[in-house]
C-alpha atoms as a PDB file:
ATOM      1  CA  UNK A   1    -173.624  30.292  -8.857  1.00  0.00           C
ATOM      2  CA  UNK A   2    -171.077  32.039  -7.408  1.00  0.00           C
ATOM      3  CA  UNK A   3    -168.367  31.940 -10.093  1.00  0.00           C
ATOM      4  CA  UNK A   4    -171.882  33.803 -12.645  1.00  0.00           C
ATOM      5  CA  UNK A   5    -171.915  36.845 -10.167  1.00  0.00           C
ATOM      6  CA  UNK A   6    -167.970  36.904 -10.175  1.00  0.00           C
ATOM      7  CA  UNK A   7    -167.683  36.555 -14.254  1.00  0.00           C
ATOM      8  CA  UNK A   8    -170.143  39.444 -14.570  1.00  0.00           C
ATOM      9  CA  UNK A   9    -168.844  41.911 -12.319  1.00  0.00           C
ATOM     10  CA  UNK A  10    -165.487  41.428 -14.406  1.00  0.00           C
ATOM     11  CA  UNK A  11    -166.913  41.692 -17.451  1.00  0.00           C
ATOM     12  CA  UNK A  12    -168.792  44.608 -16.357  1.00  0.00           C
ATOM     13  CA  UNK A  13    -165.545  46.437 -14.931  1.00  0.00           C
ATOM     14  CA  UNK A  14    -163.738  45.276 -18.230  1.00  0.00           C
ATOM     15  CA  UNK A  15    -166.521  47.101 -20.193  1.00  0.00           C
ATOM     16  CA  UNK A  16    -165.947  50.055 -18.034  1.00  0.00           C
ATOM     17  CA  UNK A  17    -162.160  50.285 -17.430  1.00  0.00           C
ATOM     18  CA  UNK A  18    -161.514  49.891 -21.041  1.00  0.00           C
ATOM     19  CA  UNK A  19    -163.556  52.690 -22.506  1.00  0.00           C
ATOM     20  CA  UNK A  20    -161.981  55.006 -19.696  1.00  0.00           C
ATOM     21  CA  UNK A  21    -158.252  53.781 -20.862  1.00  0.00           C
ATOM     22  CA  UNK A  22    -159.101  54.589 -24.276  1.00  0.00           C
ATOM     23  CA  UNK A  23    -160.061  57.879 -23.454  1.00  0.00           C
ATOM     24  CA  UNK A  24    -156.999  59.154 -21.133  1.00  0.00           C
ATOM     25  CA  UNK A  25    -154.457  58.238 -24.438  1.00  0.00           C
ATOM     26  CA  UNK A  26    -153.578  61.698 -25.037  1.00  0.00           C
ATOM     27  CA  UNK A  27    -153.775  63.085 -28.698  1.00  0.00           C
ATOM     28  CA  UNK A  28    -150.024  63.321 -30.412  1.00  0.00           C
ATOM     29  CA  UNK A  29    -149.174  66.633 -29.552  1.00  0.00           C
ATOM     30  CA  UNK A  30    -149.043  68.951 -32.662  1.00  0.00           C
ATOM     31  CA  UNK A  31    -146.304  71.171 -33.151  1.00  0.00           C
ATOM     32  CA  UNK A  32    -145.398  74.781 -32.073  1.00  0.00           C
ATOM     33  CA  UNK A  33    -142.711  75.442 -33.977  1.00  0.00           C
ATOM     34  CA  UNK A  34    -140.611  73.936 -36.698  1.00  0.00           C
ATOM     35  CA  UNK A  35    -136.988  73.778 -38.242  1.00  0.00           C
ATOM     36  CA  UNK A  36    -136.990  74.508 -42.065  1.00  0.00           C
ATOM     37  CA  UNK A  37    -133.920  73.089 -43.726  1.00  0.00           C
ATOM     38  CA  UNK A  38    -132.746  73.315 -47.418  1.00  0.00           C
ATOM     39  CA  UNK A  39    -132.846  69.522 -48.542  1.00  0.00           C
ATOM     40  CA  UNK A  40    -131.880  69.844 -52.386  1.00  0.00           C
ATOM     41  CA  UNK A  41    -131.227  72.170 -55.308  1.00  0.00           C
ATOM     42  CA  UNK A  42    -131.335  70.681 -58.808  1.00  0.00           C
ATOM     43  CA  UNK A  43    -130.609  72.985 -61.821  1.00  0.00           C
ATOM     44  CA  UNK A  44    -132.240  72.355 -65.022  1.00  0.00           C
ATOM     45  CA  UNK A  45    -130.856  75.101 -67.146  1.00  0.00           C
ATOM     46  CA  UNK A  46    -128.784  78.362 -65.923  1.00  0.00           C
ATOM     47  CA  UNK A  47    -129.347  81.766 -65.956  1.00  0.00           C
ATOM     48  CA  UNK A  48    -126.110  82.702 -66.944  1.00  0.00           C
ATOM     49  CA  UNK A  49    -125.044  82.765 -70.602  1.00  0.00           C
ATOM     50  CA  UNK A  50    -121.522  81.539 -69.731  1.00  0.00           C
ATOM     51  CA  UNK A  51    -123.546  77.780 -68.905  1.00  0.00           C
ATOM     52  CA  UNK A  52    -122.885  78.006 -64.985  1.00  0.00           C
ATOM     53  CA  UNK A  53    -124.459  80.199 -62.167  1.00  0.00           C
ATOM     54  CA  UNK A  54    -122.793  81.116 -59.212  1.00  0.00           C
ATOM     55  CA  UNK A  55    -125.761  80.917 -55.998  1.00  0.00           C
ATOM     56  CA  UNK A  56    -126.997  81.527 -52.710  1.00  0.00           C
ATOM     57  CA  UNK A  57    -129.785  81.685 -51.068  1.00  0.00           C
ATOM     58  CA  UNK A  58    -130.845  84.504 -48.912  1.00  0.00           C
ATOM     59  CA  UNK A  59    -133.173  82.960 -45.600  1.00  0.00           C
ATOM     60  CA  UNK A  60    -133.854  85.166 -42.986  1.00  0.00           C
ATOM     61  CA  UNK A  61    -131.329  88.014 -43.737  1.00  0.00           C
ATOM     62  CA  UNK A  62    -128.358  85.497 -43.907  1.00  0.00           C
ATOM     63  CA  UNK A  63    -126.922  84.861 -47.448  1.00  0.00           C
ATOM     64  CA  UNK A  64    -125.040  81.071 -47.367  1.00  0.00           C
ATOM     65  CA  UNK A  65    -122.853  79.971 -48.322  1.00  0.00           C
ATOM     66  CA  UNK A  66    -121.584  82.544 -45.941  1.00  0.00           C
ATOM     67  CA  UNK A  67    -118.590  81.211 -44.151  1.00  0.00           C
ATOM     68  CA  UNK A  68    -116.069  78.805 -46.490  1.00  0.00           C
ATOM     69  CA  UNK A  69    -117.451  80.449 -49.766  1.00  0.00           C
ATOM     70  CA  UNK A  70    -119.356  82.715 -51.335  1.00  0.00           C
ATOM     71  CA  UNK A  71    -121.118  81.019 -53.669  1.00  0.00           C
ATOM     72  CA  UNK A  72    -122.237  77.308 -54.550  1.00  0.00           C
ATOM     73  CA  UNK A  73    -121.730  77.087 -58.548  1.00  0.00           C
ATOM     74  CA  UNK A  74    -123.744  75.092 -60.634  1.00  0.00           C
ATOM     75  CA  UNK A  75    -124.181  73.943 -64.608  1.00  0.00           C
ATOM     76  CA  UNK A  76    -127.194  73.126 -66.314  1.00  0.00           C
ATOM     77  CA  UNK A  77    -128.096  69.317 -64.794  1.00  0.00           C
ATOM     78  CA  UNK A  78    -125.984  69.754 -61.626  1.00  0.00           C
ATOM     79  CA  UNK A  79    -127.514  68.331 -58.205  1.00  0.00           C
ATOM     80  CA  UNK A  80    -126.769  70.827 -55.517  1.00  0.00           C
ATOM     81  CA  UNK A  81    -126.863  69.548 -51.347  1.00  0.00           C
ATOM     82  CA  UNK A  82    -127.798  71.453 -48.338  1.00  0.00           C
ATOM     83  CA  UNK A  83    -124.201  71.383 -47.074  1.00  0.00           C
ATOM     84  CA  UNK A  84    -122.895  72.564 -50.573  1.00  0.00           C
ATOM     85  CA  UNK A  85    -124.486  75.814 -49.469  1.00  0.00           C
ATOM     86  CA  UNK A  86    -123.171  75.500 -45.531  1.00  0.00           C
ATOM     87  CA  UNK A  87    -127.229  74.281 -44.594  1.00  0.00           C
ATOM     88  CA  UNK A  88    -129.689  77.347 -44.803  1.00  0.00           C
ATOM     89  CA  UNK A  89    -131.615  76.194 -41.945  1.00  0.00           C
ATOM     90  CA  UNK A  90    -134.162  78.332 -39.877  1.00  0.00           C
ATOM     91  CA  UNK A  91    -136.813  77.660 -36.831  1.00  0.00           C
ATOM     92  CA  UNK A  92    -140.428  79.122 -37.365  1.00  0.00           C
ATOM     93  CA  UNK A  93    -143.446  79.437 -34.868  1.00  0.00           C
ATOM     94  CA  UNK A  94    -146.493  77.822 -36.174  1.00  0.00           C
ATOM     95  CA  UNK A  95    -147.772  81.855 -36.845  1.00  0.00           C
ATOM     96  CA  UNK A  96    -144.676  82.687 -39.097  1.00  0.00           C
ATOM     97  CA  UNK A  97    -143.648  81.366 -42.476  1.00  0.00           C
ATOM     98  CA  UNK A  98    -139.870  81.801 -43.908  1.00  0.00           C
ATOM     99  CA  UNK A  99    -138.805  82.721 -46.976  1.00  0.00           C
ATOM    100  CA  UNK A 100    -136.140  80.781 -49.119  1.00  0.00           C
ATOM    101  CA  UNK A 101    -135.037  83.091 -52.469  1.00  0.00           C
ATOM    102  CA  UNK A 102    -132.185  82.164 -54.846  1.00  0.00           C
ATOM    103  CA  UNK A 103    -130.218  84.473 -55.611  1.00  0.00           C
ATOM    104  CA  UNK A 104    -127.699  84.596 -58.740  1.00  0.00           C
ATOM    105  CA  UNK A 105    -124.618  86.229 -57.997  1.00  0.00           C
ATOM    106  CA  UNK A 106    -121.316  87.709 -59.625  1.00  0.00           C
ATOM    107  CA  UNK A 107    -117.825  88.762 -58.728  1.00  0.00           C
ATOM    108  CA  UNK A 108    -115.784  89.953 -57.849  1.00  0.00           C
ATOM    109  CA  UNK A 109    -118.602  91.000 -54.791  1.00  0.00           C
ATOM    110  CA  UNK A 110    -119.937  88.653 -54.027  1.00  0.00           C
ATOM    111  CA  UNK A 111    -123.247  90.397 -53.009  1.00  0.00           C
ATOM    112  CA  UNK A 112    -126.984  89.540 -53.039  1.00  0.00           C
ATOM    113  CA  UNK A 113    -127.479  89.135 -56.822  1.00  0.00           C
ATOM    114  CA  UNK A 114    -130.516  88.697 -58.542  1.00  0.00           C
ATOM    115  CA  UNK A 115    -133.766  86.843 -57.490  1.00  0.00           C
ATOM    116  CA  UNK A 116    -134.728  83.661 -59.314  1.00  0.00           C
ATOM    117  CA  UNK A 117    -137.135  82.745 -56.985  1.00  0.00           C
ATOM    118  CA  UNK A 118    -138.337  81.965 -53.484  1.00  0.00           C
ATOM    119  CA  UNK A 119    -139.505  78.890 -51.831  1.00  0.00           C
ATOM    120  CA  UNK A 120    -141.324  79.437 -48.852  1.00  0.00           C
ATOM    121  CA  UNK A 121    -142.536  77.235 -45.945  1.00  0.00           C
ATOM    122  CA  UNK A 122    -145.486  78.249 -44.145  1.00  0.00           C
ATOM    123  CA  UNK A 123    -146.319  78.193 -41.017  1.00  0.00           C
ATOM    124  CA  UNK A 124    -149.647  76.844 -41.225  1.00  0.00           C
ATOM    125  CA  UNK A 125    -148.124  73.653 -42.602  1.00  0.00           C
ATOM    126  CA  UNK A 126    -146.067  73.391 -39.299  1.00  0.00           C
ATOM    127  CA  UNK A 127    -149.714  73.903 -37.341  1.00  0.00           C
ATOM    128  CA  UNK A 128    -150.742  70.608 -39.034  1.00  0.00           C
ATOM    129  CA  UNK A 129    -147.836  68.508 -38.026  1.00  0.00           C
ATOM    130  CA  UNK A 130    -147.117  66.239 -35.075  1.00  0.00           C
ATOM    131  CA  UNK A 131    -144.280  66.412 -33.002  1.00  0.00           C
ATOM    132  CA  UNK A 132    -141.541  64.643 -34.863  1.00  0.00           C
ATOM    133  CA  UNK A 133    -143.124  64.549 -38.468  1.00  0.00           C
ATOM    134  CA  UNK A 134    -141.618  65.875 -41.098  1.00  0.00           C
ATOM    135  CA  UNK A 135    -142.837  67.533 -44.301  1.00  0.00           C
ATOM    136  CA  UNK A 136    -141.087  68.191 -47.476  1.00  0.00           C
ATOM    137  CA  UNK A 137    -142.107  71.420 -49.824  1.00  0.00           C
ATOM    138  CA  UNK A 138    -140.666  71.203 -53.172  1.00  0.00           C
ATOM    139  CA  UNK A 139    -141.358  74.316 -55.866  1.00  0.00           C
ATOM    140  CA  UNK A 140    -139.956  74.531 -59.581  1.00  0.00           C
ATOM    141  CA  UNK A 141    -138.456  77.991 -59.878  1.00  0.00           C
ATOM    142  CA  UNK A 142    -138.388  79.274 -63.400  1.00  0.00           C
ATOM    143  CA  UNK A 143    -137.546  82.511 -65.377  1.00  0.00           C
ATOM    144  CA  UNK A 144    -135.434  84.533 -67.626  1.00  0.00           C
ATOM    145  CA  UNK A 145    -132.052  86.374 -66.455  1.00  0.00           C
ATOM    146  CA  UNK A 146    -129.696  86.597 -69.914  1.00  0.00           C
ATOM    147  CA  UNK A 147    -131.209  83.158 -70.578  1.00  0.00           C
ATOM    148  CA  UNK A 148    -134.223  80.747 -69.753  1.00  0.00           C
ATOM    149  CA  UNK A 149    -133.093  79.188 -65.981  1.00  0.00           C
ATOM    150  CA  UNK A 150    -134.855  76.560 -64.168  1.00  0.00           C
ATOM    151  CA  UNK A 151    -134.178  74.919 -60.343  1.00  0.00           C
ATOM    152  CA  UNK A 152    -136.278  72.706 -58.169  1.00  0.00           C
ATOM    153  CA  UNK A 153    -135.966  73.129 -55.007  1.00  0.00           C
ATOM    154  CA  UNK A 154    -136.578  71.431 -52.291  1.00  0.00           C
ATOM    155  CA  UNK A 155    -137.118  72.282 -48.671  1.00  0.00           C
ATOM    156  CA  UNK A 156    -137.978  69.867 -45.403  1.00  0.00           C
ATOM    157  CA  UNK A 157    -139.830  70.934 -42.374  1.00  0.00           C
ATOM    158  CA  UNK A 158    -139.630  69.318 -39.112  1.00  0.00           C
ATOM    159  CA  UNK A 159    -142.218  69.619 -36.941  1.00  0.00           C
ATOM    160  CA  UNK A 160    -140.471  70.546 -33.031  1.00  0.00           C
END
């Protein structure tokens, strides 16, 4: 009789104790902020008529390449990598969204250039993630300069 009173009460606490457990997990923490990161470049056809364009891109006031070069060149069909362009990387509060343009350039200053496009990762996509997740944002940037250009671009966010 005993051992009935004894299996109950534990079976009553496990009933208890287990709901309560369940309830103190905490929820995955969502992110604050986030680092944006250029994670490819492929060209489909060039802007330029001479078959190759000479690029940067232009992310938060900071043209890169900016230190070894100062310009990544690619043909039509070319595959272009973040460090080919010295890693365009910024960090973003979940309120603020950044801004990734393309820019064609030519010598022999190697200035801005001219747009092609602009990928941007917003910051309400950042709101959405958990710590640690990533997200990747990946736009097809067409146009005309002296001829019919095409990139896709690629850009990852990582939730912080």
């Amino acid at each position: 009789m005993h051992s009935r009173k004894v299996i109950a009460a534990l079976a009553l606490a496990g009933g208890l104790v287990a709901p309560m457990a369940l309830a103190a997990t905490p929820a995955a923490a969502m992110a604050g902020s986030c680092r944006v990161e250029l994670e490819d470049i492929d060209a489909g056809n060039v802007a330029d008529q001479d078959g190759r364009d000479e690029l940067r891109f232009l992310v938060d006031g900071n043209l890169f390449p900016r230190i070894n070069a100062n310009y990544f060149g690619m043909n039509a069909g070319d595959d272009g990598n973040p460090g080919d362009f010295e890693d365009p990387t910024s960090i973003i509060l979940n309120t603020q969204d950044v801004a990734f343009v393309l820019r064609e350039t030519d010598g022999p200053v190697w200035g801005q250039g001219d747009r092609l496009g602009t990928v941007t990762a917003l910051g309400s996509t950042c709101a959405g993630l958990a710590t640690g997740a990533t997200r990747t944002i990946t736009r097809t940037l067409t146009g005309t300069q002296q001829t019919a250009y095409s990139y896709v671009v690629s850009l990852e966010m990582t939730a912080l």
